[in-house]
N, C-alpha and C. Protein backbone atom coordinates (compact mmCIF):
# COMPACT_ATOMS: atom_id res chain seq x y z
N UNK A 1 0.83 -1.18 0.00
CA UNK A 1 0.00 0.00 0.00
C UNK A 1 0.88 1.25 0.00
N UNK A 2 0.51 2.04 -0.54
CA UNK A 2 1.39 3.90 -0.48
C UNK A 2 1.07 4.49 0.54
N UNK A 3 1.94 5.15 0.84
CA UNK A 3 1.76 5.90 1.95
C UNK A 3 0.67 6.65 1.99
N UNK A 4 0.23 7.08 0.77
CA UNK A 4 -1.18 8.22 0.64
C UNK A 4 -2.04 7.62 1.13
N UNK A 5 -2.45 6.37 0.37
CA UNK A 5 -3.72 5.41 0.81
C UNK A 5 -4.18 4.98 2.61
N UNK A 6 -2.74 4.86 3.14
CA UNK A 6 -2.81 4.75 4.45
C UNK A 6 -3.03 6.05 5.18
N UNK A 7 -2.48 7.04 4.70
CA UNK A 7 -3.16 8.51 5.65
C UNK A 7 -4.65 8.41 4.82
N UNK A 8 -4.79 8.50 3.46
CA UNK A 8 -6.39 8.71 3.80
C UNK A 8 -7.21 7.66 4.00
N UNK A 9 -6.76 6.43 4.68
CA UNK A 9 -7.53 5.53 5.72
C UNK A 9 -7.87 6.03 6.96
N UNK A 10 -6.26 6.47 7.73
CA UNK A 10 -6.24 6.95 8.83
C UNK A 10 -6.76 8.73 8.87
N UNK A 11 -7.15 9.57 8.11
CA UNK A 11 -8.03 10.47 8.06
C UNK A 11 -9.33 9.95 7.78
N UNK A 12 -9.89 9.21 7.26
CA UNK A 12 -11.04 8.78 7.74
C UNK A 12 -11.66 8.62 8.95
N UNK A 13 -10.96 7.29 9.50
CA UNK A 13 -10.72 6.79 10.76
C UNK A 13 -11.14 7.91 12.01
N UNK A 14 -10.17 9.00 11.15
CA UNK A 14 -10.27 9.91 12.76
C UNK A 14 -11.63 10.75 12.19
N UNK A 15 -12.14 11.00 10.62
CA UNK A 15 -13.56 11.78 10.62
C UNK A 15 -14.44 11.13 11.35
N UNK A 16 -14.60 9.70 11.20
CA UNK A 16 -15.38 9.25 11.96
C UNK A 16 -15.97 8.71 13.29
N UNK A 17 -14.58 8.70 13.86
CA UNK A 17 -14.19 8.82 15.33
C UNK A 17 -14.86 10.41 15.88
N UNK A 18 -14.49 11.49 15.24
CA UNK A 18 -14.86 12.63 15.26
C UNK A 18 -16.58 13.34 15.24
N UNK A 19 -17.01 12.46 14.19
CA UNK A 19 -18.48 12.55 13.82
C UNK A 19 -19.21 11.69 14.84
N UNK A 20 -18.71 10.95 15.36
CA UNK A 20 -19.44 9.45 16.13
C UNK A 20 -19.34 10.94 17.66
N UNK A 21 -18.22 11.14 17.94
CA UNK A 21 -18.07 11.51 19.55
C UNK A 21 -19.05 13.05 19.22
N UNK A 22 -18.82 13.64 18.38
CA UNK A 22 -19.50 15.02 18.18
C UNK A 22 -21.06 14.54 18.41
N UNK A 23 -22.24 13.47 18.27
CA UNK A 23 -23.22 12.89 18.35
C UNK A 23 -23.63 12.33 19.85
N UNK A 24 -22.25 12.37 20.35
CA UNK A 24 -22.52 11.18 21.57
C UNK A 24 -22.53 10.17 21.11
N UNK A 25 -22.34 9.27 20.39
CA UNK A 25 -22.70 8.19 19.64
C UNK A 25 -21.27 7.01 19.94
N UNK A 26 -20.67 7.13 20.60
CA UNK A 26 -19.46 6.22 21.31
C UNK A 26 -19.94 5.01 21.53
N UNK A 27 -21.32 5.71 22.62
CA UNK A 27 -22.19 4.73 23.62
C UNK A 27 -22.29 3.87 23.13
N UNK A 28 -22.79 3.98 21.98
CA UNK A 28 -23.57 2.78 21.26
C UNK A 28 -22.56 1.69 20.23
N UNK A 29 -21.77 2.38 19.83
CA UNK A 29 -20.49 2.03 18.63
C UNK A 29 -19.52 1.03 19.31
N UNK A 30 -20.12 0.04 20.28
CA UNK A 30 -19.47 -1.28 20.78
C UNK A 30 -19.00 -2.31 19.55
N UNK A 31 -18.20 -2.74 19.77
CA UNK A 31 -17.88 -3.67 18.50
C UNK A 31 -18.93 -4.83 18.72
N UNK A 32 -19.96 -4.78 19.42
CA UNK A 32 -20.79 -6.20 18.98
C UNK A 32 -22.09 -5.21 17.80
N UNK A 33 -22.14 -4.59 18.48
CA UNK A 33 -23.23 -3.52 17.69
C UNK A 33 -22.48 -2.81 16.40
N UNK A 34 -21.34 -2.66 16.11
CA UNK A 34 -20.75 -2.06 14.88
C UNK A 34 -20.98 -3.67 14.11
N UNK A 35 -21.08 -4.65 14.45
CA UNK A 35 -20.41 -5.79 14.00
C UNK A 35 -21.74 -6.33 13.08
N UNK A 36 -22.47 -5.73 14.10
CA UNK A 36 -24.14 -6.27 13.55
C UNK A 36 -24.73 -5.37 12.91
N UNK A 37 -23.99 -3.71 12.56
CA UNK A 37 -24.47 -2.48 12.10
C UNK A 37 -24.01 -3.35 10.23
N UNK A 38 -22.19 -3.85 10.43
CA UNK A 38 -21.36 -4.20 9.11
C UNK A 38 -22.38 -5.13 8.51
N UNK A 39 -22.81 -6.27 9.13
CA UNK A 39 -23.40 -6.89 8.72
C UNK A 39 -24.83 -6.78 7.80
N UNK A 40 -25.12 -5.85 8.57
CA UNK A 40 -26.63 -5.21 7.86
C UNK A 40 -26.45 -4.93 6.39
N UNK A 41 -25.73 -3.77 6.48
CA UNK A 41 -25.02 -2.88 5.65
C UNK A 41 -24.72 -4.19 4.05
N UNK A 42 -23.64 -5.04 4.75
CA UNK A 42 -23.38 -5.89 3.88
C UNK A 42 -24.26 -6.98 3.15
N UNK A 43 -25.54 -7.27 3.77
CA UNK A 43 -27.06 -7.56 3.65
C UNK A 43 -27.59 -6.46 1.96
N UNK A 44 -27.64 -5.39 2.68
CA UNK A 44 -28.31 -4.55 2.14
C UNK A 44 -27.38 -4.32 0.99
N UNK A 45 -26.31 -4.69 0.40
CA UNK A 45 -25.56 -4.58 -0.64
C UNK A 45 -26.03 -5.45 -1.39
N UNK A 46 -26.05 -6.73 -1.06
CA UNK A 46 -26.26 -7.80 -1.82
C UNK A 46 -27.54 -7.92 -2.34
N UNK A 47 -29.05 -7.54 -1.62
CA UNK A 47 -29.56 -7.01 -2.04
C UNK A 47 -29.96 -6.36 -3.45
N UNK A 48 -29.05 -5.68 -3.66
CA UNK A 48 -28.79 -4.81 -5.60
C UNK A 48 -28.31 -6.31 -5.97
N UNK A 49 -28.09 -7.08 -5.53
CA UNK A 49 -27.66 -7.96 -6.84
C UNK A 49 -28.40 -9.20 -6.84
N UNK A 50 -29.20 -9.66 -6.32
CA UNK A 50 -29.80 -10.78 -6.03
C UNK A 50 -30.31 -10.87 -7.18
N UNK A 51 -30.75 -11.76 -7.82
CA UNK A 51 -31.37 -12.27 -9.04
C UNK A 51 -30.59 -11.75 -10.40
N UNK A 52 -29.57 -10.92 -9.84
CA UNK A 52 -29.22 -10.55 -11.44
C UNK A 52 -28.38 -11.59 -11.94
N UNK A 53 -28.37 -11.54 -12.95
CA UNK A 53 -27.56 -12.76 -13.86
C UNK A 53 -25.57 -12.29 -13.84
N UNK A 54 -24.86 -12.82 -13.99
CA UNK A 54 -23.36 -12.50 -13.51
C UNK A 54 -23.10 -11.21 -14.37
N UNK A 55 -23.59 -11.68 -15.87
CA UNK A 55 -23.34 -10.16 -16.77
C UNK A 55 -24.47 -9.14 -16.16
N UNK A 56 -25.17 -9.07 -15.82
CA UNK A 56 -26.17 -8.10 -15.32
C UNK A 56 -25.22 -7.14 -14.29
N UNK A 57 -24.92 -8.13 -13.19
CA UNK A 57 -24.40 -7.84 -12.10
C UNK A 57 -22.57 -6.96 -12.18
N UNK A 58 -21.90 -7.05 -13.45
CA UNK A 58 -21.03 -6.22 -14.00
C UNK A 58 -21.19 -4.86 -14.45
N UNK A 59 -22.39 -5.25 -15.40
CA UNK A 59 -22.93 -3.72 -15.98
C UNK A 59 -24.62 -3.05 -15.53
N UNK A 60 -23.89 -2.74 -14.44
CA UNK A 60 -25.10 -1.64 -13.42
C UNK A 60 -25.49 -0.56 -14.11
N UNK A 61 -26.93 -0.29 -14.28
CA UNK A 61 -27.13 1.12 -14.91
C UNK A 61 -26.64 2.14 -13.78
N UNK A 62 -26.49 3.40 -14.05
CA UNK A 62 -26.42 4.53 -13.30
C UNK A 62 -26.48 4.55 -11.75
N UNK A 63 -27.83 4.11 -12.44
CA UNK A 63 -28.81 4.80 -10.53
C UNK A 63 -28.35 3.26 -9.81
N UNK A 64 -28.03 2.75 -10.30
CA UNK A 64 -28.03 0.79 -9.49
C UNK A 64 -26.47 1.19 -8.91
N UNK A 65 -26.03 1.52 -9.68
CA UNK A 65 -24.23 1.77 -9.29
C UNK A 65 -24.36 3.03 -8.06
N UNK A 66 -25.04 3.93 -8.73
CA UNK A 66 -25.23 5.15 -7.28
C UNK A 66 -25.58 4.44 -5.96
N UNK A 67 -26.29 3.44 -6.05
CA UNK A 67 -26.82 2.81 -4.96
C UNK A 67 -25.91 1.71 -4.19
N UNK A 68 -25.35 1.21 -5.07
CA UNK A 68 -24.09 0.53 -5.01
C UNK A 68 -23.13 0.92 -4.22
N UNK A 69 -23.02 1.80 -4.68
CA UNK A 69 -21.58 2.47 -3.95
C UNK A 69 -22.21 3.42 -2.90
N UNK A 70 -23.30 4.02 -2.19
CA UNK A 70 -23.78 3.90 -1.11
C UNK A 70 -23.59 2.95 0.25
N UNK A 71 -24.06 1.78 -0.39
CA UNK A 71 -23.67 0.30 0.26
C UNK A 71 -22.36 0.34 0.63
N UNK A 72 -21.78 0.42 0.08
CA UNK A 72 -20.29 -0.10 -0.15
C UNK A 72 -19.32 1.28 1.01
N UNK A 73 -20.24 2.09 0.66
CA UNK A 73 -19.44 3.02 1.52
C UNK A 73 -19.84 2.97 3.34
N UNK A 74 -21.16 2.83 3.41
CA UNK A 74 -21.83 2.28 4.57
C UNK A 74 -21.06 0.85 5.31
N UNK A 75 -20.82 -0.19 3.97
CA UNK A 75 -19.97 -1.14 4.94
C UNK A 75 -18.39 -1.01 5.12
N UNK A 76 -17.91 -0.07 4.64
CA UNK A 76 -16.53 0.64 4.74
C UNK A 76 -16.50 1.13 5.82
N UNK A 77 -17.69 2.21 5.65
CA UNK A 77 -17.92 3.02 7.01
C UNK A 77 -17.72 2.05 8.76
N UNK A 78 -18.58 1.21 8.83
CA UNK A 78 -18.75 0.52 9.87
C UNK A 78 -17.59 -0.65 10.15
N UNK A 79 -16.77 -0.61 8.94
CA UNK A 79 -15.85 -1.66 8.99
C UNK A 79 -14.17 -0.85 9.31
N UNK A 80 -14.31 0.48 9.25
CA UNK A 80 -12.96 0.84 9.76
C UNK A 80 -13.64 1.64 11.19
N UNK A 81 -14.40 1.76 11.42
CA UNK A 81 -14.94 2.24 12.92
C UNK A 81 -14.88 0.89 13.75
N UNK A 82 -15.26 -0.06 13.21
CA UNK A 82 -15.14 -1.50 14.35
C UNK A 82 -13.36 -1.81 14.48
N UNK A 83 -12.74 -1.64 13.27
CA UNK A 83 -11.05 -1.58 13.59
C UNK A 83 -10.87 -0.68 14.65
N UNK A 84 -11.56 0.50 14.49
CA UNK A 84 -10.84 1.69 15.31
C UNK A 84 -11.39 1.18 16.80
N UNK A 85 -12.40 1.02 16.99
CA UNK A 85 -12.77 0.33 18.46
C UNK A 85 -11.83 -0.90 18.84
N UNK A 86 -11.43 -1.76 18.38
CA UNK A 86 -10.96 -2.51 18.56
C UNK A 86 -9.05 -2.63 18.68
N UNK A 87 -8.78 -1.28 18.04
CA UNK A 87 -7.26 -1.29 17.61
C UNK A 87 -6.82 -1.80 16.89
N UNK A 88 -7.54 -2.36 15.85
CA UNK A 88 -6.95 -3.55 14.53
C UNK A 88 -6.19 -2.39 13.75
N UNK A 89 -5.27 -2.38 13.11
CA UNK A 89 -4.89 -1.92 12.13
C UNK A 89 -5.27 -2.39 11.04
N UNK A 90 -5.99 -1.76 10.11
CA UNK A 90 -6.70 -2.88 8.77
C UNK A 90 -5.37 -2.74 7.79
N UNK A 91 -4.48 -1.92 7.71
CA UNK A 91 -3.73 -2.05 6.59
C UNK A 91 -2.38 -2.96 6.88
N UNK A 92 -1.94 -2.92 8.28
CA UNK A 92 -1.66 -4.33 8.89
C UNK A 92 -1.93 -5.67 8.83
N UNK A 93 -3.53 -5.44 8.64
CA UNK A 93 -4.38 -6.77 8.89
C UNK A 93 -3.95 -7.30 7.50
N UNK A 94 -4.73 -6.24 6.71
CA UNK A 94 -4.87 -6.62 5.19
C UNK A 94 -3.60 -7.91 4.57
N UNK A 95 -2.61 -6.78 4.57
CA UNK A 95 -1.02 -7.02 4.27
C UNK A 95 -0.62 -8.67 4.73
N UNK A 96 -0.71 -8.33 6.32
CA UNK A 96 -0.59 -9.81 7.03
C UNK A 96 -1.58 -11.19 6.00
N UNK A 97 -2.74 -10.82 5.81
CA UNK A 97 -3.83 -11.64 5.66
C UNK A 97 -3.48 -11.88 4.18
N UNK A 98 -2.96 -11.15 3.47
CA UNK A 98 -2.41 -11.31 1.67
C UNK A 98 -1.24 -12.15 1.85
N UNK A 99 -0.34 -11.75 2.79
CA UNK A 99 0.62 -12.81 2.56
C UNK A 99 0.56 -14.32 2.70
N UNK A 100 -0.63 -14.54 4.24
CA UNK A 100 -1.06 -16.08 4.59
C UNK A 100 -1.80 -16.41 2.72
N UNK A 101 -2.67 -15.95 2.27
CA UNK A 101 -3.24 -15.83 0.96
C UNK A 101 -2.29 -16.45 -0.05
N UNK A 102 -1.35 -15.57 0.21
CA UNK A 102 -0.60 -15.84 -1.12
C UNK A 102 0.24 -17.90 -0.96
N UNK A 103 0.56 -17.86 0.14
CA UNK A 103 1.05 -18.84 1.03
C UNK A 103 0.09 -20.51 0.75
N UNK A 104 -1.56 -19.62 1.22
CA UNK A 104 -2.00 -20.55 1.03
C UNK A 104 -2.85 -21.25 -0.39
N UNK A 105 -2.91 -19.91 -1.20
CA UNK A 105 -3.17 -20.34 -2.78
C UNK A 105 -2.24 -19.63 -3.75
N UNK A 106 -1.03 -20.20 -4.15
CA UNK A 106 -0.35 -20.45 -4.77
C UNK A 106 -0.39 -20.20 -6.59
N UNK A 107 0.04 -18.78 -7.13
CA UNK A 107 -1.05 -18.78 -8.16
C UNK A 107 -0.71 -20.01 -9.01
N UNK A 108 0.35 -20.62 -9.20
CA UNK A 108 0.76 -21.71 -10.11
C UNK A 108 -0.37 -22.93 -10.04
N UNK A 109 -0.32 -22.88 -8.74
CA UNK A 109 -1.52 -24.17 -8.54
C UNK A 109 -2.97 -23.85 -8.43
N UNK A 110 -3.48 -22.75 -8.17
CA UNK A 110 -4.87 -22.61 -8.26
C UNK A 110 -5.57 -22.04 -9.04
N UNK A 111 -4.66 -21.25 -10.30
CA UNK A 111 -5.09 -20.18 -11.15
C UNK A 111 -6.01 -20.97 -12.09
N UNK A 112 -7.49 -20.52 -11.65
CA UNK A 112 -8.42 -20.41 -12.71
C UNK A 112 -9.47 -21.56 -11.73
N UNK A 113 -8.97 -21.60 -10.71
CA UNK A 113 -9.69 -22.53 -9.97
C UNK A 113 -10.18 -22.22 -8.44
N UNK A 114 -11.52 -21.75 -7.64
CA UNK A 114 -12.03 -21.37 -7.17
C UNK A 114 -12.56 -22.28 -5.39
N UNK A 115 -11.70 -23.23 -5.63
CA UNK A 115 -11.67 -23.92 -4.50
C UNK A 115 -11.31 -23.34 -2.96
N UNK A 116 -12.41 -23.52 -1.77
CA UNK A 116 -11.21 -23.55 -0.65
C UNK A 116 -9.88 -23.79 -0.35
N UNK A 117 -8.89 -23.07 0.00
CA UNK A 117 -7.66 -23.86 0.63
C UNK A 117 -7.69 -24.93 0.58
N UNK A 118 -8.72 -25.61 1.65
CA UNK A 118 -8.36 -27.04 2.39
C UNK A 118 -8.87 -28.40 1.09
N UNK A 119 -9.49 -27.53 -0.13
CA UNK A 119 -9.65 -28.09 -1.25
C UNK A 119 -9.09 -29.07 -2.15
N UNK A 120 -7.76 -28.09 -1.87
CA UNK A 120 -6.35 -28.80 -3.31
C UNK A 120 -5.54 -29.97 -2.76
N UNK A 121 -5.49 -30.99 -3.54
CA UNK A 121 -5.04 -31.87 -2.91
C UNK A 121 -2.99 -31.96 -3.53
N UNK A 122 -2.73 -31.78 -1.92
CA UNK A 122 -1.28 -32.05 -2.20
C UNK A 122 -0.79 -32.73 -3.32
């Protein structure tokens, strides 16, 4: 990741830390309740795509994509506020979690193939 990308994570982070305490809204922003806020959120994304066919689901008209990326920002939203409650570093996490990734699917051996990990047989 660039250094830019990580300050404007971590300027986020703190708008919304900022916007949450300016509300009073701390109270409520427990990581079991952010957890079940992400979840919604991530509900309500999928939502726009249910029944569409795979090419459908690529080429969104306008207003489907406006709505889209609503979603998407809502489960962003709730998903670096539950880091920030918690102290996760997500660009830590991320990084860490790409390398087990890379470790555990191998592009030589899995490319073009959609299996679990625990899938491929030695």
């Amino acid at each position: 990741m660039q250094k830019e990308e990580v300050d404007q994570l971590e300027a986020l982070r703190r708008k919304l830390a900022d916007f949450a305490a300016a509300r009073d809204w701390d109270q409520f922003h427990t990581p079991k309740n952010l957890a079940m806020a992400l979840i919604a959120e991530a509900a309500e994304l999928v939502e726009h795509f249910q029944w569409l066919t795979p090419e459908q689901s690529r080429q969104l008209p306008a207003e489907k994509l406006e709505a889209v990326g609503q979603e998407l920002a809502d489960v962003l939203i709730y998903l670096v506020r539950l880091a920030d409650k918690l102290g996760v570093d997500l660009m830590k996490a991320a990084g860490s979690k790409m390398a087990l990734n890379e470790k555990r699917y191998p592009a030589a051996r899995v490319r073009g193939d959609a299996r679990r990990a625990g899938e491929y047989k030695n």
